[in-house]
PDB file of N, CA and C in Angstrom:
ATOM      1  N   UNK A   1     -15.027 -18.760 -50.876  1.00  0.00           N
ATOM      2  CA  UNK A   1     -14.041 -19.705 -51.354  1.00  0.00           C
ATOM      3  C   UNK A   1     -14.409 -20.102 -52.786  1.00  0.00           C
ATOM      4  N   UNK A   2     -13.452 -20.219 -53.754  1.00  0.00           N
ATOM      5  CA  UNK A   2     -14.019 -20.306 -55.319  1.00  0.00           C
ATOM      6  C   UNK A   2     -13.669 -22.070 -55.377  1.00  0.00           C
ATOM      7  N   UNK A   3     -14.695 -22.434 -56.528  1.00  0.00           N
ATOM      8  CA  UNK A   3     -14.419 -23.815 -56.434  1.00  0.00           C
ATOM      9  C   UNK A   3     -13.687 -24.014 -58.245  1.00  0.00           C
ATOM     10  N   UNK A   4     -13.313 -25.873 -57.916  1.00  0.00           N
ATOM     11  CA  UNK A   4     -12.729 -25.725 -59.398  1.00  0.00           C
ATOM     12  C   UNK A   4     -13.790 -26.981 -59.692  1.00  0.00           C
ATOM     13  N   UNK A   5     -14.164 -27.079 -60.764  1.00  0.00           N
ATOM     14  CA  UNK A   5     -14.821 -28.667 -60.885  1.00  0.00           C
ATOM     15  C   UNK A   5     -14.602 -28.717 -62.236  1.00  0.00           C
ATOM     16  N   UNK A   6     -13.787 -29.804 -62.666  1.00  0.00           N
ATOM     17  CA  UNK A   6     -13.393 -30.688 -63.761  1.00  0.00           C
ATOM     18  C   UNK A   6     -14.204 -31.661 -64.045  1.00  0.00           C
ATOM     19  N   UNK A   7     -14.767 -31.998 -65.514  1.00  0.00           N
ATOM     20  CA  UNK A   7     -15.241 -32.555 -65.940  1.00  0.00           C
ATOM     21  C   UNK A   7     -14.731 -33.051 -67.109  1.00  0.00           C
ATOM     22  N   UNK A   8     -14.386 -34.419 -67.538  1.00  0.00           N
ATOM     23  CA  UNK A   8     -14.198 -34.836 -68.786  1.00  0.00           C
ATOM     24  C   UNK A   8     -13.901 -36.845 -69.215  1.00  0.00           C
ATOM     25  N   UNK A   9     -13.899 -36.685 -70.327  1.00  0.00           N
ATOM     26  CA  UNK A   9     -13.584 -37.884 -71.015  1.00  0.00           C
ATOM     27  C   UNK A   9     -12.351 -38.300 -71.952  1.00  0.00           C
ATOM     28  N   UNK A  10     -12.264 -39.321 -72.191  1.00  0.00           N
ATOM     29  CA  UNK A  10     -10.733 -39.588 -72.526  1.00  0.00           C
ATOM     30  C   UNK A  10     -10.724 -41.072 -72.954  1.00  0.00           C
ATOM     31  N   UNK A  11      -9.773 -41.214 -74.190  1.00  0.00           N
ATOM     32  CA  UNK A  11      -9.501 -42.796 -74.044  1.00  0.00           C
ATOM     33  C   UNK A  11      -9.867 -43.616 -73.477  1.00  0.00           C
ATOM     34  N   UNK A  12      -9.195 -43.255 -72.365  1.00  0.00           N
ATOM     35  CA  UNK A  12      -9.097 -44.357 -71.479  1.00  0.00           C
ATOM     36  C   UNK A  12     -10.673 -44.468 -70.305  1.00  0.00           C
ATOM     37  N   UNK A  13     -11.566 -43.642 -70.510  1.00  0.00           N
ATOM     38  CA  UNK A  13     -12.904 -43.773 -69.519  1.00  0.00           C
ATOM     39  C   UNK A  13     -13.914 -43.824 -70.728  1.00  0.00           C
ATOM     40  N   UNK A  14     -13.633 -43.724 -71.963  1.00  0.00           N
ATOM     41  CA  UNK A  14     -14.842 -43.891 -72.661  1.00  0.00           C
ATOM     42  C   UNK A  14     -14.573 -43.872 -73.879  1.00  0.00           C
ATOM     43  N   UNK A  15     -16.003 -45.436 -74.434  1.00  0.00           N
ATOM     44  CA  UNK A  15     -15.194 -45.653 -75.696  1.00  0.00           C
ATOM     45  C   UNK A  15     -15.593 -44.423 -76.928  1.00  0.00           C
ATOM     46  N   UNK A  16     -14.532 -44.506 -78.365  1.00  0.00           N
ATOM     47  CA  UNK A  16     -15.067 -43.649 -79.378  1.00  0.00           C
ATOM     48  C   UNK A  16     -16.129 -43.045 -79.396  1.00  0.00           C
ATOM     49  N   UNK A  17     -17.212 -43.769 -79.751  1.00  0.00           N
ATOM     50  CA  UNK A  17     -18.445 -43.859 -79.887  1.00  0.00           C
ATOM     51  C   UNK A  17     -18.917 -41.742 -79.053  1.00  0.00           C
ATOM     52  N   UNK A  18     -18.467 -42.397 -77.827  1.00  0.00           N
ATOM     53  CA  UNK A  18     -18.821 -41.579 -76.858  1.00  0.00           C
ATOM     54  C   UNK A  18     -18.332 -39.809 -76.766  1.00  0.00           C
ATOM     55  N   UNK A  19     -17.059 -40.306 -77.630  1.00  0.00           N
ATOM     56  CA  UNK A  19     -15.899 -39.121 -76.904  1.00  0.00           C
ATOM     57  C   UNK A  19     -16.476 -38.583 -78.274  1.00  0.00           C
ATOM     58  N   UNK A  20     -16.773 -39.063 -79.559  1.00  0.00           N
ATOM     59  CA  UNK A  20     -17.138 -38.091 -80.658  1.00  0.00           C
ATOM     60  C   UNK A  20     -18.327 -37.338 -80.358  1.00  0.00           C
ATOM     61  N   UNK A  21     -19.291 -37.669 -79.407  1.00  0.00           N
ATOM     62  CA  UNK A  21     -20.391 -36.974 -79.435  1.00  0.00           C
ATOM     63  C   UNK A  21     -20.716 -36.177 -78.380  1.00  0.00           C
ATOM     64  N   UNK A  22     -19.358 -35.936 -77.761  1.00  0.00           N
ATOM     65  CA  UNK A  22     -18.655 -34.815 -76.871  1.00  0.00           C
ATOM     66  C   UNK A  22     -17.634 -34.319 -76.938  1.00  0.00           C
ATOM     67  N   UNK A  23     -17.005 -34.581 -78.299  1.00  0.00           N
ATOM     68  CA  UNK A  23     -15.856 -33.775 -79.386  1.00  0.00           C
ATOM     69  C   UNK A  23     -16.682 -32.276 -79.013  1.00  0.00           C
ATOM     70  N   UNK A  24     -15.793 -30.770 -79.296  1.00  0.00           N
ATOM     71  CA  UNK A  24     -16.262 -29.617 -79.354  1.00  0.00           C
ATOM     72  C   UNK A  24     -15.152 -29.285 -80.550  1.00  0.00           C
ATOM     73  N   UNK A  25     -15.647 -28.783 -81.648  1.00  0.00           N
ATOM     74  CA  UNK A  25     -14.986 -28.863 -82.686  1.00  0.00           C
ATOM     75  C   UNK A  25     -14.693 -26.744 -82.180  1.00  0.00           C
ATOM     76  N   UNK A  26     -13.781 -26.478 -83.013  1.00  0.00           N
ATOM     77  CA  UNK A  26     -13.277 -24.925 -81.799  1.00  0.00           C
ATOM     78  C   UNK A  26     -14.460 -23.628 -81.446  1.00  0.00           C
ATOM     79  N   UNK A  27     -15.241 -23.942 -82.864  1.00  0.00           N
ATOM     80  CA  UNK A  27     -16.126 -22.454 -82.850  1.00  0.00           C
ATOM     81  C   UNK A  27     -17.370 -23.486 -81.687  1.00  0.00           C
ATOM     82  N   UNK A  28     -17.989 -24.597 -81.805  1.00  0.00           N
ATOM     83  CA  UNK A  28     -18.541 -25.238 -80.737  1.00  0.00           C
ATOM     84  C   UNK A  28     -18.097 -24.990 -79.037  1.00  0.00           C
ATOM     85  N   UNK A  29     -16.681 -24.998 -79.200  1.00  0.00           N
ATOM     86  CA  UNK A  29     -16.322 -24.945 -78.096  1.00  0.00           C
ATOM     87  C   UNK A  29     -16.330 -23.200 -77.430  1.00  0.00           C
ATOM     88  N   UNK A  30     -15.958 -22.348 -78.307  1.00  0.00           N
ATOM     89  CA  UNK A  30     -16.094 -21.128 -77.782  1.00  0.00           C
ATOM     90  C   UNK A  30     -17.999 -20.804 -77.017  1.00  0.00           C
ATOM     91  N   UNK A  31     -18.906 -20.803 -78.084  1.00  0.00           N
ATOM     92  CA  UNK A  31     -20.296 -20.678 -78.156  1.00  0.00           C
ATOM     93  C   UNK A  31     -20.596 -21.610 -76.363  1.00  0.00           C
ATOM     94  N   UNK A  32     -20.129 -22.750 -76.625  1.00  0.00           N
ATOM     95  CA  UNK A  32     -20.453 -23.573 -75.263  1.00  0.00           C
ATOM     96  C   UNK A  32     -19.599 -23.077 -73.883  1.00  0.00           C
ATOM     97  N   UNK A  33     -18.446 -22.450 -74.347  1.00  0.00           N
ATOM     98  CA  UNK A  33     -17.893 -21.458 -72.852  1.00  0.00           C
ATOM     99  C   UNK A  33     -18.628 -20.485 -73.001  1.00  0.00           C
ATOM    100  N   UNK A  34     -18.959 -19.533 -73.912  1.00  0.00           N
ATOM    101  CA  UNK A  34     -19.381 -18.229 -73.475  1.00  0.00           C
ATOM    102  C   UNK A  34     -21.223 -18.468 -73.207  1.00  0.00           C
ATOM    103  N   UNK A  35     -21.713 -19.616 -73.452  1.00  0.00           N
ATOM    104  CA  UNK A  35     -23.063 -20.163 -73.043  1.00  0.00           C
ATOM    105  C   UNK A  35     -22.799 -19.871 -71.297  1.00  0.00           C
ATOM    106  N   UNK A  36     -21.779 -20.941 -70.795  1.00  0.00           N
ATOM    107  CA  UNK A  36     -21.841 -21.423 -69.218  1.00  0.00           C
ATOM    108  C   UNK A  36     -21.572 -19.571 -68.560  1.00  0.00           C
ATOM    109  N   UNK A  37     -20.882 -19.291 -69.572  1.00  0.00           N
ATOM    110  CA  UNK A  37     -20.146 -18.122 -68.567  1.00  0.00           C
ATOM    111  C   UNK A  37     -21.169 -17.196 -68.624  1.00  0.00           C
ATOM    112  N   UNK A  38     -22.553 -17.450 -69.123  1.00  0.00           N
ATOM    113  CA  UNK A  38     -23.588 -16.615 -68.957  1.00  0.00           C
ATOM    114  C   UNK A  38     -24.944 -17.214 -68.126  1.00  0.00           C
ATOM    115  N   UNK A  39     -24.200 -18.408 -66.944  1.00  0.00           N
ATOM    116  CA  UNK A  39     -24.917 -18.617 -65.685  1.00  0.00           C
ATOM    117  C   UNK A  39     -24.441 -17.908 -64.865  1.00  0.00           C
ATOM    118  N   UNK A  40     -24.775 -17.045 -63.795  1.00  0.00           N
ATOM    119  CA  UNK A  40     -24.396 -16.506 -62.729  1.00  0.00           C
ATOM    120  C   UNK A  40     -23.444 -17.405 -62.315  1.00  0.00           C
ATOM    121  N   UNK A  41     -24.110 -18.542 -62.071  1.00  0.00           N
ATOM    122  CA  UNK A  41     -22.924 -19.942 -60.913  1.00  0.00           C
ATOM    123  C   UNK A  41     -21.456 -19.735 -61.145  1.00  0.00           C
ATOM    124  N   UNK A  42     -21.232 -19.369 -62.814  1.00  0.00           N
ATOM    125  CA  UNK A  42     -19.972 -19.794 -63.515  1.00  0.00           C
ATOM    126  C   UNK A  42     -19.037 -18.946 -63.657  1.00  0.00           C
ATOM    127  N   UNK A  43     -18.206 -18.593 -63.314  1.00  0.00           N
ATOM    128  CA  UNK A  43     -17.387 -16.900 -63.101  1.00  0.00           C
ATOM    129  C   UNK A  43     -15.560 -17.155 -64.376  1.00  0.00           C
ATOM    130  N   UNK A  44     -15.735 -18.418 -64.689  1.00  0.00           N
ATOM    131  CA  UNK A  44     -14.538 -18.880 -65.682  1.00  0.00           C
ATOM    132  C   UNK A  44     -15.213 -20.119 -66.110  1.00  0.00           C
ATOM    133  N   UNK A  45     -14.823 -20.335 -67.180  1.00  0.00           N
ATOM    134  CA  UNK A  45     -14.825 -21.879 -67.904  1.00  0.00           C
ATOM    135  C   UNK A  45     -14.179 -22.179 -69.278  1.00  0.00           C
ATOM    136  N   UNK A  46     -13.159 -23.320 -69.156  1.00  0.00           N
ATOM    137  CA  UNK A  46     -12.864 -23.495 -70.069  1.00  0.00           C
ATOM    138  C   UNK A  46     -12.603 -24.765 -70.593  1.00  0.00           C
ATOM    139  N   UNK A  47     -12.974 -25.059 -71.908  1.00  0.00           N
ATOM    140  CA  UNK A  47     -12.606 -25.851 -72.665  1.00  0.00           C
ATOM    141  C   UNK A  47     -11.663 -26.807 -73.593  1.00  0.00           C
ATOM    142  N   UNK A  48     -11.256 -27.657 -73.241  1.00  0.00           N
ATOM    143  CA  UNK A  48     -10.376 -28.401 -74.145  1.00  0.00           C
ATOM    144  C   UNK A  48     -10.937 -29.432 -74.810  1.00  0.00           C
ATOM    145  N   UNK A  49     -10.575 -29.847 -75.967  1.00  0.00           N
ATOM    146  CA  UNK A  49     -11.239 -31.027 -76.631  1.00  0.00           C
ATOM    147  C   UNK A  49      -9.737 -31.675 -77.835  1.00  0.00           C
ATOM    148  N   UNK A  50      -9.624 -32.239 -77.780  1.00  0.00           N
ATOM    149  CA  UNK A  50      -8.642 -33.594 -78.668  1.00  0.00           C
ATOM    150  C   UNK A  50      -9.062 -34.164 -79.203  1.00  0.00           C
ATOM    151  N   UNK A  51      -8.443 -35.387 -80.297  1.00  0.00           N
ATOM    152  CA  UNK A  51      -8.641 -36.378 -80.339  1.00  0.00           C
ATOM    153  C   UNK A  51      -9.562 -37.556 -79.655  1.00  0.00           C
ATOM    154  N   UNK A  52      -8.591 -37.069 -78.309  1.00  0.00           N
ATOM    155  CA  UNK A  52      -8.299 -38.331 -77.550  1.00  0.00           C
ATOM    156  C   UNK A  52      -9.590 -38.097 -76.359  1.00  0.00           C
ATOM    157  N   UNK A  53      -9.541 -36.972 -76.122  1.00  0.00           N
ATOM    158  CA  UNK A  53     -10.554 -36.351 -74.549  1.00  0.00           C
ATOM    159  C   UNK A  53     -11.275 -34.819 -74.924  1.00  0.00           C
ATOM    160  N   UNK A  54     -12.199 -34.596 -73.916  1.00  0.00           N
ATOM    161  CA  UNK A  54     -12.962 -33.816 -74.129  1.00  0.00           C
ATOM    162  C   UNK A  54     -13.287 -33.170 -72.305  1.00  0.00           C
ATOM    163  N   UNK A  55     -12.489 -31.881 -72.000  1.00  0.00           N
ATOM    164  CA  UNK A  55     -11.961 -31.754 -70.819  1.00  0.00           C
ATOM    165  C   UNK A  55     -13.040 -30.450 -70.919  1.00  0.00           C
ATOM    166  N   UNK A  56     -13.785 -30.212 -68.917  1.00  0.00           N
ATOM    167  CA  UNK A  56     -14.769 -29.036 -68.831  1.00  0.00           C
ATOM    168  C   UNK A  56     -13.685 -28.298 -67.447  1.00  0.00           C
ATOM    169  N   UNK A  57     -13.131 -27.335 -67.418  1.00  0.00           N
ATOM    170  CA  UNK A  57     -13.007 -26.415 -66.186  1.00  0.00           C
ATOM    171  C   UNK A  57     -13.699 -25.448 -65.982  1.00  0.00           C
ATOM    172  N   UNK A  58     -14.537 -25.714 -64.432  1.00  0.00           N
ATOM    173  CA  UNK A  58     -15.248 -24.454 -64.445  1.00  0.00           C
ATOM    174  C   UNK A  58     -15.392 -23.992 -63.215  1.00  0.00           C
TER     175      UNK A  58
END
């Protein structure tokens, strides 16, 4: 059975401060998917990052 597990931050669960220093600016964000997707555990993962939130699917 494959699992999904979401991870992230947003406005509204955490202040500035927080969400900038889990901003993934795009080339960050590629390097940090193709990092996870080189654990066995991890068979997809992907990244979103905004403004506003900073979203993990994996």
């Amino acid at each position: 059975m494959s699992e999904l597990l979401a991870i992230g931050v947003s406005h509204k669960t955490a202040p500035v401060e927080v969400r900038e220093r889990l901003a993934l600016p795009e080339t960050r964000a590629y390097e940090f998917v193709r990092d996870l997707r080189g654990n066995a555990d991890v068979h997809e993962a992907v990244a979103i990052s905004t403004c506003n939130r900073t979203e993990l699917y994996l």
